[in-house]
PDB file of N, CA and C in Angstrom:
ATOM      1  N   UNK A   1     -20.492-210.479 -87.399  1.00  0.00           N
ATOM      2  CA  UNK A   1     -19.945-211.417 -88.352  1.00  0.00           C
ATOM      3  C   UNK A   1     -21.103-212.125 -89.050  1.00  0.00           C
ATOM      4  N   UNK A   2     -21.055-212.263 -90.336  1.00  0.00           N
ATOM      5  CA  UNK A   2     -22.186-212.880 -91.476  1.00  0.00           C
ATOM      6  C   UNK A   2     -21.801-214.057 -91.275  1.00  0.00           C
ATOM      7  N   UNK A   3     -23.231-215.132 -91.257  1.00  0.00           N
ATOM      8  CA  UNK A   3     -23.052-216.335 -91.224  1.00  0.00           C
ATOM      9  C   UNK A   3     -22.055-216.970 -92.524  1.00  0.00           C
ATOM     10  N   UNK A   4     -21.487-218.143 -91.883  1.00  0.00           N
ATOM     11  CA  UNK A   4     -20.830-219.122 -92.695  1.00  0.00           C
ATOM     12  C   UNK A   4     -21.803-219.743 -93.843  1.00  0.00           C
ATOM     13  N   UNK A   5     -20.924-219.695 -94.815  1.00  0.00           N
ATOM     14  CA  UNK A   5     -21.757-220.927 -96.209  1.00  0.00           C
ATOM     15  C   UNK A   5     -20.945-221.628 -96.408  1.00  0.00           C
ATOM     16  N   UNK A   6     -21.242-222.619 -96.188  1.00  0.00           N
ATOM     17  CA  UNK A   6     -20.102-223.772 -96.002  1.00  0.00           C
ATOM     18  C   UNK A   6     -19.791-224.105 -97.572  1.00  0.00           C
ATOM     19  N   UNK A   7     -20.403-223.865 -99.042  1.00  0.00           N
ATOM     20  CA  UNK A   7     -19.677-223.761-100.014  1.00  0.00           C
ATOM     21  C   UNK A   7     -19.073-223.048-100.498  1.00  0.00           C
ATOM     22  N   UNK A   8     -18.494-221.812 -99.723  1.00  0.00           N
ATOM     23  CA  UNK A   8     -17.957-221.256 -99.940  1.00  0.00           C
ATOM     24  C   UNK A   8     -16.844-220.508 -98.968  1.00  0.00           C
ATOM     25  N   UNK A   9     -17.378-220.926 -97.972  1.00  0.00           N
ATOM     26  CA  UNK A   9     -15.907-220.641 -97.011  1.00  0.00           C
ATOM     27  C   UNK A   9     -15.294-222.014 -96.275  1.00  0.00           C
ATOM     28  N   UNK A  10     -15.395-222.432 -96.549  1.00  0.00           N
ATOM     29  CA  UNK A  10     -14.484-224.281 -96.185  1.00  0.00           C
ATOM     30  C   UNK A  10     -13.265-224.126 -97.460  1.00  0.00           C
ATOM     31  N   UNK A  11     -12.441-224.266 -96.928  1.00  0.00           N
ATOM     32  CA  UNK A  11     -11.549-224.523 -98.221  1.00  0.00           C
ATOM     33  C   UNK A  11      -9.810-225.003 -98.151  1.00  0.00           C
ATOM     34  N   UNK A  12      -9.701-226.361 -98.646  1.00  0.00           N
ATOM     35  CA  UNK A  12      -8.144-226.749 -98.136  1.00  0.00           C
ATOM     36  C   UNK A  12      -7.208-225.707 -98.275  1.00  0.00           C
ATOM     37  N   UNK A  13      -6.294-225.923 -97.847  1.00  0.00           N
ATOM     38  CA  UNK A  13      -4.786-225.429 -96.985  1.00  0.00           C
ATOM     39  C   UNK A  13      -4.536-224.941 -98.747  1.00  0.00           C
ATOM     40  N   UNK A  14      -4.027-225.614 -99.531  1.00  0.00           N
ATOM     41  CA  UNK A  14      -3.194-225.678-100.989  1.00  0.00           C
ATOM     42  C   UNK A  14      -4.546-225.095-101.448  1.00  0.00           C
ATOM     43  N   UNK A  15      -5.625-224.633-101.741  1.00  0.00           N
ATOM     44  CA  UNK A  15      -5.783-223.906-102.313  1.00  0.00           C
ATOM     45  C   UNK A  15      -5.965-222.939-101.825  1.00  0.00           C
ATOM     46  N   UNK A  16      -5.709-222.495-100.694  1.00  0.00           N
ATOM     47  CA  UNK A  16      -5.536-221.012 -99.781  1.00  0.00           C
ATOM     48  C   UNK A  16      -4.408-220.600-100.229  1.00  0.00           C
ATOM     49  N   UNK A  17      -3.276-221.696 -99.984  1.00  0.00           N
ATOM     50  CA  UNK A  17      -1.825-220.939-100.413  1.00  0.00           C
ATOM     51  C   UNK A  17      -1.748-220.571-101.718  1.00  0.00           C
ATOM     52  N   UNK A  18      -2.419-221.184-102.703  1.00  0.00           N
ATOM     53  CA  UNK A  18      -2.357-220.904-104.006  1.00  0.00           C
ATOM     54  C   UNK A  18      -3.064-219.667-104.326  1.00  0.00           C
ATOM     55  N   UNK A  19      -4.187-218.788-103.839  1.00  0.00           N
ATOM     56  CA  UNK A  19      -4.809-217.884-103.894  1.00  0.00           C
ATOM     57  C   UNK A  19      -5.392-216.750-102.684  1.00  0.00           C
ATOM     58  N   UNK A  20      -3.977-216.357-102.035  1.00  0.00           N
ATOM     59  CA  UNK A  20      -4.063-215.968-100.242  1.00  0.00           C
ATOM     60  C   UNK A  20      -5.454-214.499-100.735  1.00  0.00           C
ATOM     61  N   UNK A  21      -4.560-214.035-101.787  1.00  0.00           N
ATOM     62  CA  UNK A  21      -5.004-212.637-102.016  1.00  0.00           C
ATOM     63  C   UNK A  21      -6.458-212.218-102.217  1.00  0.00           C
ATOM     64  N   UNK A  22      -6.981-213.106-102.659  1.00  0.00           N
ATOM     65  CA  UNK A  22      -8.179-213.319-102.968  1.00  0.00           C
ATOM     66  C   UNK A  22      -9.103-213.578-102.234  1.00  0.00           C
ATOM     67  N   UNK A  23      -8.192-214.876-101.442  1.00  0.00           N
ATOM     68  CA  UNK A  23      -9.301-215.093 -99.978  1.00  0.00           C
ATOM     69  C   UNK A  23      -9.248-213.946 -99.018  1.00  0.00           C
ATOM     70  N   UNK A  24      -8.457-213.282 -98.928  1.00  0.00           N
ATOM     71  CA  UNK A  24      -8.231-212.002 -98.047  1.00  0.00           C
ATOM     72  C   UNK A  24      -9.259-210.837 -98.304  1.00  0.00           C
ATOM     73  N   UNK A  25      -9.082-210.622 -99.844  1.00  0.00           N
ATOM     74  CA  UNK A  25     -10.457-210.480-100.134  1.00  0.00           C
ATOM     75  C   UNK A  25     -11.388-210.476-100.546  1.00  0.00           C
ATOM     76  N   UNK A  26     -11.839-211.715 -99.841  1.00  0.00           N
ATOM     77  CA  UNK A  26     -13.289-212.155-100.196  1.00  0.00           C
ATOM     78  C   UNK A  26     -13.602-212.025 -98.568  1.00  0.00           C
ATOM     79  N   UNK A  27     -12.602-212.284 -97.282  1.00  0.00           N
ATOM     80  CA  UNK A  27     -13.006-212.041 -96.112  1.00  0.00           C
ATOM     81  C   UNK A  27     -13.429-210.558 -95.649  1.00  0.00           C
ATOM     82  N   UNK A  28     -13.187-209.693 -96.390  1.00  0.00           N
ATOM     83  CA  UNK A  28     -12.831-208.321 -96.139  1.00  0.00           C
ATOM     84  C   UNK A  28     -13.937-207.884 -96.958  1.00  0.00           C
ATOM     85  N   UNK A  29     -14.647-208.273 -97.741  1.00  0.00           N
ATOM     86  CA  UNK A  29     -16.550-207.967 -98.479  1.00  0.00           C
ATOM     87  C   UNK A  29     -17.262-208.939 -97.818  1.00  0.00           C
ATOM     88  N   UNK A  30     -17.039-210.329 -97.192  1.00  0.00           N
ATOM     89  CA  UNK A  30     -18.381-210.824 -96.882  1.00  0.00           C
ATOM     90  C   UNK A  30     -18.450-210.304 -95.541  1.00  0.00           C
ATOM     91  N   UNK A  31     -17.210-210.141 -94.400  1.00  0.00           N
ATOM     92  CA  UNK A  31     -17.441-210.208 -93.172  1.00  0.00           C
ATOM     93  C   UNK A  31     -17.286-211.634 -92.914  1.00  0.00           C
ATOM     94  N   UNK A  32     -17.082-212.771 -93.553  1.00  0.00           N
ATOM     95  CA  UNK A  32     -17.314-214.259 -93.144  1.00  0.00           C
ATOM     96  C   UNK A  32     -16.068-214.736 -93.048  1.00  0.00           C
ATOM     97  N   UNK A  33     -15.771-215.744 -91.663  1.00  0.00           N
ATOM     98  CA  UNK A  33     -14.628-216.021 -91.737  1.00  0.00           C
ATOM     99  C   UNK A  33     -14.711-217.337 -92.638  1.00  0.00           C
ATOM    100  N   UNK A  34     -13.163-217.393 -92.774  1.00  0.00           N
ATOM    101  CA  UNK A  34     -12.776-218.258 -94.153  1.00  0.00           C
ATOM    102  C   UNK A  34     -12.442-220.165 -93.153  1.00  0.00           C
ATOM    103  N   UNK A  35     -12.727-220.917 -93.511  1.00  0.00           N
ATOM    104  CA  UNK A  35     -12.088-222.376 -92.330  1.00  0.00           C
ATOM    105  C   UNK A  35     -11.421-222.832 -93.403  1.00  0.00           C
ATOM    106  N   UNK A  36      -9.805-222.982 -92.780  1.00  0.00           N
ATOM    107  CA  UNK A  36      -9.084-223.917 -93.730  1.00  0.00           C
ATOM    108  C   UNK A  36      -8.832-225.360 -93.137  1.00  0.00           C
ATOM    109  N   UNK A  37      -8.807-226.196 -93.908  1.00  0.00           N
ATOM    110  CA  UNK A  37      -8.739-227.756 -94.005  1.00  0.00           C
ATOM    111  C   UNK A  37      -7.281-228.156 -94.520  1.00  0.00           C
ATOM    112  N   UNK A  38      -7.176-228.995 -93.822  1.00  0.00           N
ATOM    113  CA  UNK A  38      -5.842-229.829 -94.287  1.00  0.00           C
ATOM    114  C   UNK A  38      -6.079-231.462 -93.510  1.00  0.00           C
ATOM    115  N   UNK A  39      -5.678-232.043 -94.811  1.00  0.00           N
ATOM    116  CA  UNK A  39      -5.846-233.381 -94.599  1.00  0.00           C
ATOM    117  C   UNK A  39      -7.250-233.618 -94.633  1.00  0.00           C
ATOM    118  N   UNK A  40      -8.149-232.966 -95.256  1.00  0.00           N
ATOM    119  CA  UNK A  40      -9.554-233.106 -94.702  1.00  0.00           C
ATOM    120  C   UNK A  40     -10.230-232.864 -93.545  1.00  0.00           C
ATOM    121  N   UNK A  41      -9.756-232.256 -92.535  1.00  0.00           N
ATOM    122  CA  UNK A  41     -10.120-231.534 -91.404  1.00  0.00           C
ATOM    123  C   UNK A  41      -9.590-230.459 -90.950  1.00  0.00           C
ATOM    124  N   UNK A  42     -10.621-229.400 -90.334  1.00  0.00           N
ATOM    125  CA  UNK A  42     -10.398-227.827 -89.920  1.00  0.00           C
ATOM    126  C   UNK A  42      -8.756-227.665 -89.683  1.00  0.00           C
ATOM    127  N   UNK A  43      -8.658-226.894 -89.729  1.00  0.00           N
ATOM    128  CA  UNK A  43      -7.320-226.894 -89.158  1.00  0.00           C
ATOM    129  C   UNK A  43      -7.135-224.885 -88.750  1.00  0.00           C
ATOM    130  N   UNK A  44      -7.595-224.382 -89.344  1.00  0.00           N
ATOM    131  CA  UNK A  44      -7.529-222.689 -88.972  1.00  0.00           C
ATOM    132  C   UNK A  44      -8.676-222.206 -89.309  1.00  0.00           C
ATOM    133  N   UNK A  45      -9.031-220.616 -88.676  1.00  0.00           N
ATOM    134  CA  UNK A  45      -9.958-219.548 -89.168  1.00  0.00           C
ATOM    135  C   UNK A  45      -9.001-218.215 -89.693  1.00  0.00           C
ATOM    136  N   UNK A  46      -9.529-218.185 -90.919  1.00  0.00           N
ATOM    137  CA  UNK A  46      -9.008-216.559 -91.270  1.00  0.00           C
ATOM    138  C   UNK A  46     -10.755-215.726 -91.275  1.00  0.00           C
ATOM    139  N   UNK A  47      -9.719-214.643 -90.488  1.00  0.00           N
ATOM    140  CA  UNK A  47     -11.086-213.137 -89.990  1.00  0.00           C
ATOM    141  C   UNK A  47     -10.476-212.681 -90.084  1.00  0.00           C
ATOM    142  N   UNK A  48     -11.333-211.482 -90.782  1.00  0.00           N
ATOM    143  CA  UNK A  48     -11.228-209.879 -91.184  1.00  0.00           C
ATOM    144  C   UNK A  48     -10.611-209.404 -89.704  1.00  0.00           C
ATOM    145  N   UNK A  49      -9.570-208.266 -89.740  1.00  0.00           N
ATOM    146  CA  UNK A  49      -9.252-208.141 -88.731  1.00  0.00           C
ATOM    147  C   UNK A  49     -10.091-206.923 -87.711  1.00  0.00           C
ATOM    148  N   UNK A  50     -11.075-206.561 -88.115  1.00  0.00           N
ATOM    149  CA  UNK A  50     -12.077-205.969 -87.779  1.00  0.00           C
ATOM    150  C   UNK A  50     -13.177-206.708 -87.069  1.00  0.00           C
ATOM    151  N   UNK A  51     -13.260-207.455 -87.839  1.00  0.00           N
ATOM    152  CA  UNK A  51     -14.558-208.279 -87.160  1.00  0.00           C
ATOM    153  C   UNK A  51     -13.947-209.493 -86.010  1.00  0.00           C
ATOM    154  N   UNK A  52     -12.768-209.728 -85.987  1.00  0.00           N
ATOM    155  CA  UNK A  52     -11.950-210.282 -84.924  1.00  0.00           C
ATOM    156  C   UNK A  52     -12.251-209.347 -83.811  1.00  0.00           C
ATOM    157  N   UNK A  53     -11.631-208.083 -83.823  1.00  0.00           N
ATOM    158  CA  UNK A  53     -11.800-207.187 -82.828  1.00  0.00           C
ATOM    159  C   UNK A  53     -12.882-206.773 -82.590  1.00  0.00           C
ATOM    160  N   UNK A  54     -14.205-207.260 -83.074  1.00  0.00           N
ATOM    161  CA  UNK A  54     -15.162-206.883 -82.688  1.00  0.00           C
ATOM    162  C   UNK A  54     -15.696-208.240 -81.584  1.00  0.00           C
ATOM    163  N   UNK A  55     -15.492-209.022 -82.057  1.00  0.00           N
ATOM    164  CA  UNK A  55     -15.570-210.501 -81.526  1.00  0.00           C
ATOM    165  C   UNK A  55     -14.733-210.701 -79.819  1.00  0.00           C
ATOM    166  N   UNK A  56     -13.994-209.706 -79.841  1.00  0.00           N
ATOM    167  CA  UNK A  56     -12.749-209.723 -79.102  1.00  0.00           C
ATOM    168  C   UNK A  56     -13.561-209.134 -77.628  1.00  0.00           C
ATOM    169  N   UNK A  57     -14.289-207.957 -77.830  1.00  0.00           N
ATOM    170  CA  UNK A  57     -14.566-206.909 -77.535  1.00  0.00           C
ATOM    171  C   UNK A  57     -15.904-207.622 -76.847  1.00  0.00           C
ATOM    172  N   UNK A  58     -16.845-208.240 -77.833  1.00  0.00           N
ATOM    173  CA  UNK A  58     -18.130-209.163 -77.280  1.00  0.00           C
ATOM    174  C   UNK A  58     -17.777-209.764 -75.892  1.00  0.00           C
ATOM    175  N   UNK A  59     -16.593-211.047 -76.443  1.00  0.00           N
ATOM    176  CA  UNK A  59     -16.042-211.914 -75.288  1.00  0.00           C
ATOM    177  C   UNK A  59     -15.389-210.912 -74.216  1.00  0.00           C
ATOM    178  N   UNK A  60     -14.647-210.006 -74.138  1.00  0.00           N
ATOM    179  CA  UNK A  60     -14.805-209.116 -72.679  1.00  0.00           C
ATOM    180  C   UNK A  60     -15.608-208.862 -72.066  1.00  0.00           C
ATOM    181  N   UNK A  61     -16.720-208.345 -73.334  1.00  0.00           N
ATOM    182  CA  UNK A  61     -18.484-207.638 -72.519  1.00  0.00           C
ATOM    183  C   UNK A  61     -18.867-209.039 -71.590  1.00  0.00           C
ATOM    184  N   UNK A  62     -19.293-210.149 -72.316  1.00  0.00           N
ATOM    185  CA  UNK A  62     -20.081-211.417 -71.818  1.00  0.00           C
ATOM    186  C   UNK A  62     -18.808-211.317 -70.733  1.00  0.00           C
ATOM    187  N   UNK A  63     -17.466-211.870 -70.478  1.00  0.00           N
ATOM    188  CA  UNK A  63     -16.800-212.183 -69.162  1.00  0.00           C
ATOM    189  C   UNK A  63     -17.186-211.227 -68.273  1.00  0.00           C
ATOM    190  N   UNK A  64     -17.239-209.749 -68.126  1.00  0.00           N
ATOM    191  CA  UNK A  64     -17.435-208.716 -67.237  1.00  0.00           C
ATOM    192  C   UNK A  64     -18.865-208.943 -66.601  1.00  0.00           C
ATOM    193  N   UNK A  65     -20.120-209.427 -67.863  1.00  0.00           N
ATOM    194  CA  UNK A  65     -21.755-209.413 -66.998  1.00  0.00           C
ATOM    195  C   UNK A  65     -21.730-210.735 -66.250  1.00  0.00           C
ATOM    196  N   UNK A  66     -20.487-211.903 -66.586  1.00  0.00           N
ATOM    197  CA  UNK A  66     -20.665-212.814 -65.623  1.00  0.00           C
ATOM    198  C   UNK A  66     -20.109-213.016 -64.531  1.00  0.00           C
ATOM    199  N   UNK A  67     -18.810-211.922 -64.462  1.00  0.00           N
ATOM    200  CA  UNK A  67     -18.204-211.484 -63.550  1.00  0.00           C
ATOM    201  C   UNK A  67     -19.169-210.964 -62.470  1.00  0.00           C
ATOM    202  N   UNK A  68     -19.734-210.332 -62.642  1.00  0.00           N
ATOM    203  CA  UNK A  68     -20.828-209.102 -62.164  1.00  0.00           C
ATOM    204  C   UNK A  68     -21.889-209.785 -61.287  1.00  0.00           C
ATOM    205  N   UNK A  69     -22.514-210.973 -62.627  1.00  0.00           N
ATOM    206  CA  UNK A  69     -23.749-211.611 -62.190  1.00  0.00           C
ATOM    207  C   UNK A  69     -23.208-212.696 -60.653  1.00  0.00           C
ATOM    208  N   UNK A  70     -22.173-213.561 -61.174  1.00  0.00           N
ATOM    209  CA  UNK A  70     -20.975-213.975 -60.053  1.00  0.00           C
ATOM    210  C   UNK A  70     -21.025-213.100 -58.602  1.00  0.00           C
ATOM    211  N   UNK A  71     -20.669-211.905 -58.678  1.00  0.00           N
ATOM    212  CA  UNK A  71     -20.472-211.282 -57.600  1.00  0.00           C
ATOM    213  C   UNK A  71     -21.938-211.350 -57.187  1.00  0.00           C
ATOM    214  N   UNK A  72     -23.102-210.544 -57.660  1.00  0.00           N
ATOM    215  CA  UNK A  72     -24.368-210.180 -57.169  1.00  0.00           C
ATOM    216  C   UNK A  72     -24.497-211.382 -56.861  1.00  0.00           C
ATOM    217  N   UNK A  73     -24.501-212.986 -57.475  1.00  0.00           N
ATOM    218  CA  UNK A  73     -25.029-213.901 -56.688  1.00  0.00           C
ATOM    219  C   UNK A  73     -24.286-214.602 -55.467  1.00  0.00           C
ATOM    220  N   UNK A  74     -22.965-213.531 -55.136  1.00  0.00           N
ATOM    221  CA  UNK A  74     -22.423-214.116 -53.995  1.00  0.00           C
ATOM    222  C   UNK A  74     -22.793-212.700 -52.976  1.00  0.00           C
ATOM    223  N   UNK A  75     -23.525-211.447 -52.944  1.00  0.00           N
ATOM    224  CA  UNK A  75     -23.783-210.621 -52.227  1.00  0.00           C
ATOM    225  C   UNK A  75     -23.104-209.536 -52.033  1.00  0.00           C
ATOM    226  N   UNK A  76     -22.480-209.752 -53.308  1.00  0.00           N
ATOM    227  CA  UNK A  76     -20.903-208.373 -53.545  1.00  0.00           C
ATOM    228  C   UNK A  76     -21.589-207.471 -54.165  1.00  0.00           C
ATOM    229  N   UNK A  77     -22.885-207.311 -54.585  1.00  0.00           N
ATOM    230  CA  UNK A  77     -23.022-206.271 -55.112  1.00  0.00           C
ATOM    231  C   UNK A  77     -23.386-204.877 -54.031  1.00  0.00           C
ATOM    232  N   UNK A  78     -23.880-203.690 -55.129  1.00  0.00           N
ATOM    233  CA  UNK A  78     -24.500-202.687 -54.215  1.00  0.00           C
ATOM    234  C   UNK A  78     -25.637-201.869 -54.417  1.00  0.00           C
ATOM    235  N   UNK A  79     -27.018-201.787 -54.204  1.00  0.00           N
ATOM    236  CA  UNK A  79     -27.811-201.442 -54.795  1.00  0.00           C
ATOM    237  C   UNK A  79     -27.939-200.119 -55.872  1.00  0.00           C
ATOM    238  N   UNK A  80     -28.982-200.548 -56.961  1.00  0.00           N
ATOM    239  CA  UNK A  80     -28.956-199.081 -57.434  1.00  0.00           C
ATOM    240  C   UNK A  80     -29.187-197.389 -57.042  1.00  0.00           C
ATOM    241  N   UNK A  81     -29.567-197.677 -56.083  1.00  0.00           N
ATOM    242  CA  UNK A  81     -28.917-196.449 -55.593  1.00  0.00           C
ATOM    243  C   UNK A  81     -28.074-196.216 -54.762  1.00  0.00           C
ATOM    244  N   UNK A  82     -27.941-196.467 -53.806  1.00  0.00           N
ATOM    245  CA  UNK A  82     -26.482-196.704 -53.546  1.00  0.00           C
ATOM    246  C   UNK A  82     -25.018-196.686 -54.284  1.00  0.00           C
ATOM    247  N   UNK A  83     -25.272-197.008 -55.615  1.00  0.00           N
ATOM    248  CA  UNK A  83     -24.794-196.676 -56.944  1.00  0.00           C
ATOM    249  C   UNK A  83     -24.471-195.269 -57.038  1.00  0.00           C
ATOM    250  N   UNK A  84     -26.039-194.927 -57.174  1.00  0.00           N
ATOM    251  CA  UNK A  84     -26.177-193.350 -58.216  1.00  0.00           C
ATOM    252  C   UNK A  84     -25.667-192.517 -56.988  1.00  0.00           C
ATOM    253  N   UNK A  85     -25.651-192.752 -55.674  1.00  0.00           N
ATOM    254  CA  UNK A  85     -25.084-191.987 -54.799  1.00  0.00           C
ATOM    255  C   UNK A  85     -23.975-191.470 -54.109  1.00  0.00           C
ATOM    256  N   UNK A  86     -23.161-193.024 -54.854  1.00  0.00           N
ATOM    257  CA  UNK A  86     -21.886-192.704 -54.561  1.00  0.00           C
ATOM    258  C   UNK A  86     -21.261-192.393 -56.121  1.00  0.00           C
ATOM    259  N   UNK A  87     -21.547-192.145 -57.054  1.00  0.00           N
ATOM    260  CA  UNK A  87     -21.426-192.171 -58.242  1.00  0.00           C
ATOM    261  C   UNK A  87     -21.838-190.042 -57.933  1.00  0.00           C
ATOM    262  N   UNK A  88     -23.267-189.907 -57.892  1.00  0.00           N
ATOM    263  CA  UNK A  88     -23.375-188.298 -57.782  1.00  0.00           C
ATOM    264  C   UNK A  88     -22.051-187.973 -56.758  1.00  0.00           C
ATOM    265  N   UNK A  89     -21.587-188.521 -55.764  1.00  0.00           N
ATOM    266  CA  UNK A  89     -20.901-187.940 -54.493  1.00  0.00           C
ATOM    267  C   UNK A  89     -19.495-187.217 -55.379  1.00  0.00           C
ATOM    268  N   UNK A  90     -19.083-188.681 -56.193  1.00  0.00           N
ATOM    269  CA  UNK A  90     -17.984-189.064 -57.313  1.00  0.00           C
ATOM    270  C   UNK A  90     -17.703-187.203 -58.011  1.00  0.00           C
ATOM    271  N   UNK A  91     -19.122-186.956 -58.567  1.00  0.00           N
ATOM    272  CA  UNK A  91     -18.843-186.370 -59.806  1.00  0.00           C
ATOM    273  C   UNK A  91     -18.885-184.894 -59.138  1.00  0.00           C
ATOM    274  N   UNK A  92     -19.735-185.113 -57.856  1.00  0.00           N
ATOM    275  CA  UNK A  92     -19.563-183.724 -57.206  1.00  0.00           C
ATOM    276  C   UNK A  92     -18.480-183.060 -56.416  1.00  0.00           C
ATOM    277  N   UNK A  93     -17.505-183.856 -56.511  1.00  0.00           N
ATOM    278  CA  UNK A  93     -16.391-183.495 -55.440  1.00  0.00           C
ATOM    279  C   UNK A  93     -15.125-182.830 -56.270  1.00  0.00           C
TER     280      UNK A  93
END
């Protein structure tokens, strides 16, 4: 995801509704999500629905290596080889 420019992707509620199509795509060439305002404060993100699911996909990766790191620092893990050995045993059977 391309960084935010805040003059150009901040933008109230009423003029989103007044021009959806446009902001749709303008999200869909920059990659940047769009922040809508109402009342003068955030109130939503519109993302490309691509780069959502890519975002989606990150936050699984990062939960799983801290999952992982979690276990190894409680002694759940199993060495690397010990790994590749039951992993070769795996592929040979």
């Amino acid at each position: 995801m391309q960084n935010l420019k805040f003059d150009q992707d901040i933008k109230p509620l009423s003029e989103v509704r007044n021009g959806m199509a446009a902001f749709i795509k303008q999200i869909h060439e920059t990659k940047r999500p769009l922040i809508i305002t109402q009342r003068g404060k955030s109130a939503a993100v519109l993302l490309d629905v691509h780069e959502y699911e890519l975002m989606q996909e990150k936050l699984n990766l990062l939960t799983d290596i801290r999952t992982s790191l979690n276990q190894l620092n409680k002694g759940e893990g199993i060495s690397h080889e010990n790994a590749r050995k039951e992993l070769r045993g795996r592929i040979e059977s």
